[in-house]
Protein backbone atom coordinates (compact mmCIF):
# COMPACT_ATOMS: atom_id res chain seq x y z
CA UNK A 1 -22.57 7.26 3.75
CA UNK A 2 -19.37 6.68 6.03
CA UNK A 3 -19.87 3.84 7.93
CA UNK A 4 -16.59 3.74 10.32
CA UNK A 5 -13.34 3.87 10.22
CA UNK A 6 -11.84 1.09 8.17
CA UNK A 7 -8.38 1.12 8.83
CA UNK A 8 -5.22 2.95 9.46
CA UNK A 9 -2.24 1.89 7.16
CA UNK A 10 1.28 3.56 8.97
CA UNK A 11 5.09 3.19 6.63
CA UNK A 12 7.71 1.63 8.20
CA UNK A 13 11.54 1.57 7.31
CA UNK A 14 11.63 -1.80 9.77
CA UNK A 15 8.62 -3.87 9.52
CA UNK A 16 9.95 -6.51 12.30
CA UNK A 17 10.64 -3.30 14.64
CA UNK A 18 7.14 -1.92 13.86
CA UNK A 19 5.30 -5.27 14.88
CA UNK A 20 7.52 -5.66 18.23
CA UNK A 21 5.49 -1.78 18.73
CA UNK A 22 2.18 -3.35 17.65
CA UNK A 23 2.14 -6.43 19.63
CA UNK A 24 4.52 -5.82 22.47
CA UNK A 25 3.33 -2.34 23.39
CA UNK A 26 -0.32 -1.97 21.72
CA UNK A 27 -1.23 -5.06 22.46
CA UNK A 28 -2.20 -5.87 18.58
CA UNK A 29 -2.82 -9.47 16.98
CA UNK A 30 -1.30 -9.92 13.72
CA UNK A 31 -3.94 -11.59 11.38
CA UNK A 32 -1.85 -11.23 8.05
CA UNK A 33 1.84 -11.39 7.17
CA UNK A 34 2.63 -11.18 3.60
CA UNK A 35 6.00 -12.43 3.34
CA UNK A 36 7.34 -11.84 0.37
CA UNK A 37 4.37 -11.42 -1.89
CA UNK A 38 2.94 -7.90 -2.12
CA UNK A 39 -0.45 -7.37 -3.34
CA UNK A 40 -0.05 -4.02 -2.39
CA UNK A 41 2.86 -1.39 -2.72
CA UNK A 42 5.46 -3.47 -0.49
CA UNK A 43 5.51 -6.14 2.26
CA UNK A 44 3.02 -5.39 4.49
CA UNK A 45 1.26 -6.82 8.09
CA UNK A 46 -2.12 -6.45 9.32
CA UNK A 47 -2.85 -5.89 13.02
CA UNK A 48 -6.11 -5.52 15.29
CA UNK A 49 -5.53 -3.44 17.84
CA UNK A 50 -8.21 -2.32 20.13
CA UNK A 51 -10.91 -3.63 17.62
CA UNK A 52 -9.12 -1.84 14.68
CA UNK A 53 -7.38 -2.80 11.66
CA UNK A 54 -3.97 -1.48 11.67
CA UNK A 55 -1.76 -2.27 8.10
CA UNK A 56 1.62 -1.54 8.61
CA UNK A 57 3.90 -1.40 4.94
CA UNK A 58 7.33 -0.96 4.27
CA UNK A 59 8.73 2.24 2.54
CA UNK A 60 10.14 5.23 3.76
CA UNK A 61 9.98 6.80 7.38
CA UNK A 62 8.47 10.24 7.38
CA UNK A 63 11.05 12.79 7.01
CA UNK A 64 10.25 14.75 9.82
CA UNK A 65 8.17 14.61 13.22
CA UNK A 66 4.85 16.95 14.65
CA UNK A 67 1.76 16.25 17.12
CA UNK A 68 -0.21 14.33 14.11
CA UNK A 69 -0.67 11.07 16.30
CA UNK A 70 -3.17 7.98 16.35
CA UNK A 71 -4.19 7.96 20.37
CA UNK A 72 -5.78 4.39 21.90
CA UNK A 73 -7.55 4.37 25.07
CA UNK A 74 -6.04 2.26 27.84
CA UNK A 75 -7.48 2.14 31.38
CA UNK A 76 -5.95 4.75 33.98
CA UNK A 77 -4.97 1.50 36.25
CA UNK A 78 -2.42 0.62 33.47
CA UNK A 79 -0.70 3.64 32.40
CA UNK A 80 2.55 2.78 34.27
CA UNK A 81 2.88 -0.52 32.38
CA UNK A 82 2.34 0.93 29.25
CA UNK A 83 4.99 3.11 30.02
CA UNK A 84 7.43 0.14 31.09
CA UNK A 85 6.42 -1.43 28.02
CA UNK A 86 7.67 1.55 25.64
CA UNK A 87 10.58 1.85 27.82
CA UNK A 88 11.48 -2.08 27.30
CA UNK A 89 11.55 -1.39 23.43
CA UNK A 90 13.64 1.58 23.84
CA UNK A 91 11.19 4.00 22.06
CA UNK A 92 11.76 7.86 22.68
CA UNK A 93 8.76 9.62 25.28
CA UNK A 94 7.65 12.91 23.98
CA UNK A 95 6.26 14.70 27.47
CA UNK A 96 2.47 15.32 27.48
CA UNK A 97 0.83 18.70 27.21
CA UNK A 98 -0.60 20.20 29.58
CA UNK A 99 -3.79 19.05 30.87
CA UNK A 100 -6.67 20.40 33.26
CA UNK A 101 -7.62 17.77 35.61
CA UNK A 102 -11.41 15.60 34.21
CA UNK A 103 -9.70 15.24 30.69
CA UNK A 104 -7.56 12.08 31.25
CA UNK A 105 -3.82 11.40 31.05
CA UNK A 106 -1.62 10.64 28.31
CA UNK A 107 1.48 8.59 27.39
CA UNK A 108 3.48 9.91 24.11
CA UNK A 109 5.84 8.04 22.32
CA UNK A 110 7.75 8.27 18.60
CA UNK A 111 8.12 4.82 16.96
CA UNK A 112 11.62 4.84 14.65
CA UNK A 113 9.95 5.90 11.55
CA UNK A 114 8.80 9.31 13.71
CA UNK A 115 5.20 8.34 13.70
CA UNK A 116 3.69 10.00 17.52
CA UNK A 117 1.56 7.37 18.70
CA UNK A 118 -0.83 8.40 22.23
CA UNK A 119 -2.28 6.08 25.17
CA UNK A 120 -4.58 8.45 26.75
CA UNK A 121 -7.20 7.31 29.34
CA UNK A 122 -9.88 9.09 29.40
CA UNK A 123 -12.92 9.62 26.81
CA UNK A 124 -15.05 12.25 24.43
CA UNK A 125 -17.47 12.18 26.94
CA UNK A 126 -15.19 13.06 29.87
CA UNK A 127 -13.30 15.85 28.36
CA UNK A 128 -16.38 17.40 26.97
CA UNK A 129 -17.84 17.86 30.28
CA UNK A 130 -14.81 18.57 31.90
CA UNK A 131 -14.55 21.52 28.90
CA UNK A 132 -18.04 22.38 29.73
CA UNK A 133 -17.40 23.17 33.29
CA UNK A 134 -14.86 25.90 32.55
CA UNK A 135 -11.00 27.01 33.14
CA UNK A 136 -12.27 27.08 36.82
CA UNK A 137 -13.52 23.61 36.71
C-alpha cells in the first residue's frame, strides 16, 4: 500500500545554483550535504521544503523543456515576493495559463537545468468546486 509521497530527487548541472533555488526561493532547509562522498550516483543535497524531502544530484540538465513541473502552495498574500525572490536569482518566468477566477494563481519559473517549477495558491478543494460550478461560474 502507498503510503505518501517519499521524495522528489531533481538533476542538476550546478548543485550550489540549485540550493540558492531551494533555500532562497522555496524556502527549503538543507538537512544533508554530501560533500564529496556519494552513496548514491553523484554529489547530492537533501532539502525539506514545505514538509517534503527534496534530493537534488548532480548530472546532466534535461535536454529540453515542457509543462512537467513540481507546484508548492504559497499563500495568495505572498505571491509578489515570491516573484521578487525568482527575479533576485535571475531565473527565467514562463507566463501562467490561463485561469478562470476560484482556481488560484500561479507563479512559473525554469531553474538552469530547465526543470518548470510552480507556486500556485490555491488548493484541490478550491479548484474542484470552482470546476463544479461551470464555464459560467
Amino acid at each position: 500500500m502507498i503510503e505518501g509521497l517519499s521524495h522528489v530527487t531533481l538533476i542538476t548541472s550546478d548543485l550550489e545554483r540549485m540550493s540558492a533555488i531551494m533555500s532562497q526561493v522555496l524556502d527549503g532547509r538543507e538537512v544533508y550535504s554530501s560533500g564529496e562522498n556519494t552513496f548514491s550516483l553523484s554529489r547530492e543535497k537533501f532539502f525539506i521544503v514545505g514538509g517534503q524531502w527534496i534530493a537534488v544530484m548532480e548530472g546532466e540538465s534535461l535536454p529540453s523543456r515542457s509543462y512537467n513541473h513540481i507546484a508548492f502552495k504559497i499563500p495568495a498574500s505572498a505571491i509578489d515576493a515570491y516573484r521578487a525572490r525568482i527575479e533576485r536569482l535571475g531565473l527565467e518566468m514562463r507566463e501562467s495559463r490561463p485561469r478562470v477566477e476560484g482556481e488560484g494563481q500561479s507563479l512559473y519559473f525554469y531553474d538552469h537545468d530547465n526543470h518548470l517549477f510552480e507556486l500556485h495558491t490555491g488548493t484541490l478543494d478550491e479548484r474542484l468546486e470552482r470546476y463544479r460550478r461551470g464555464a459560467a461560474g
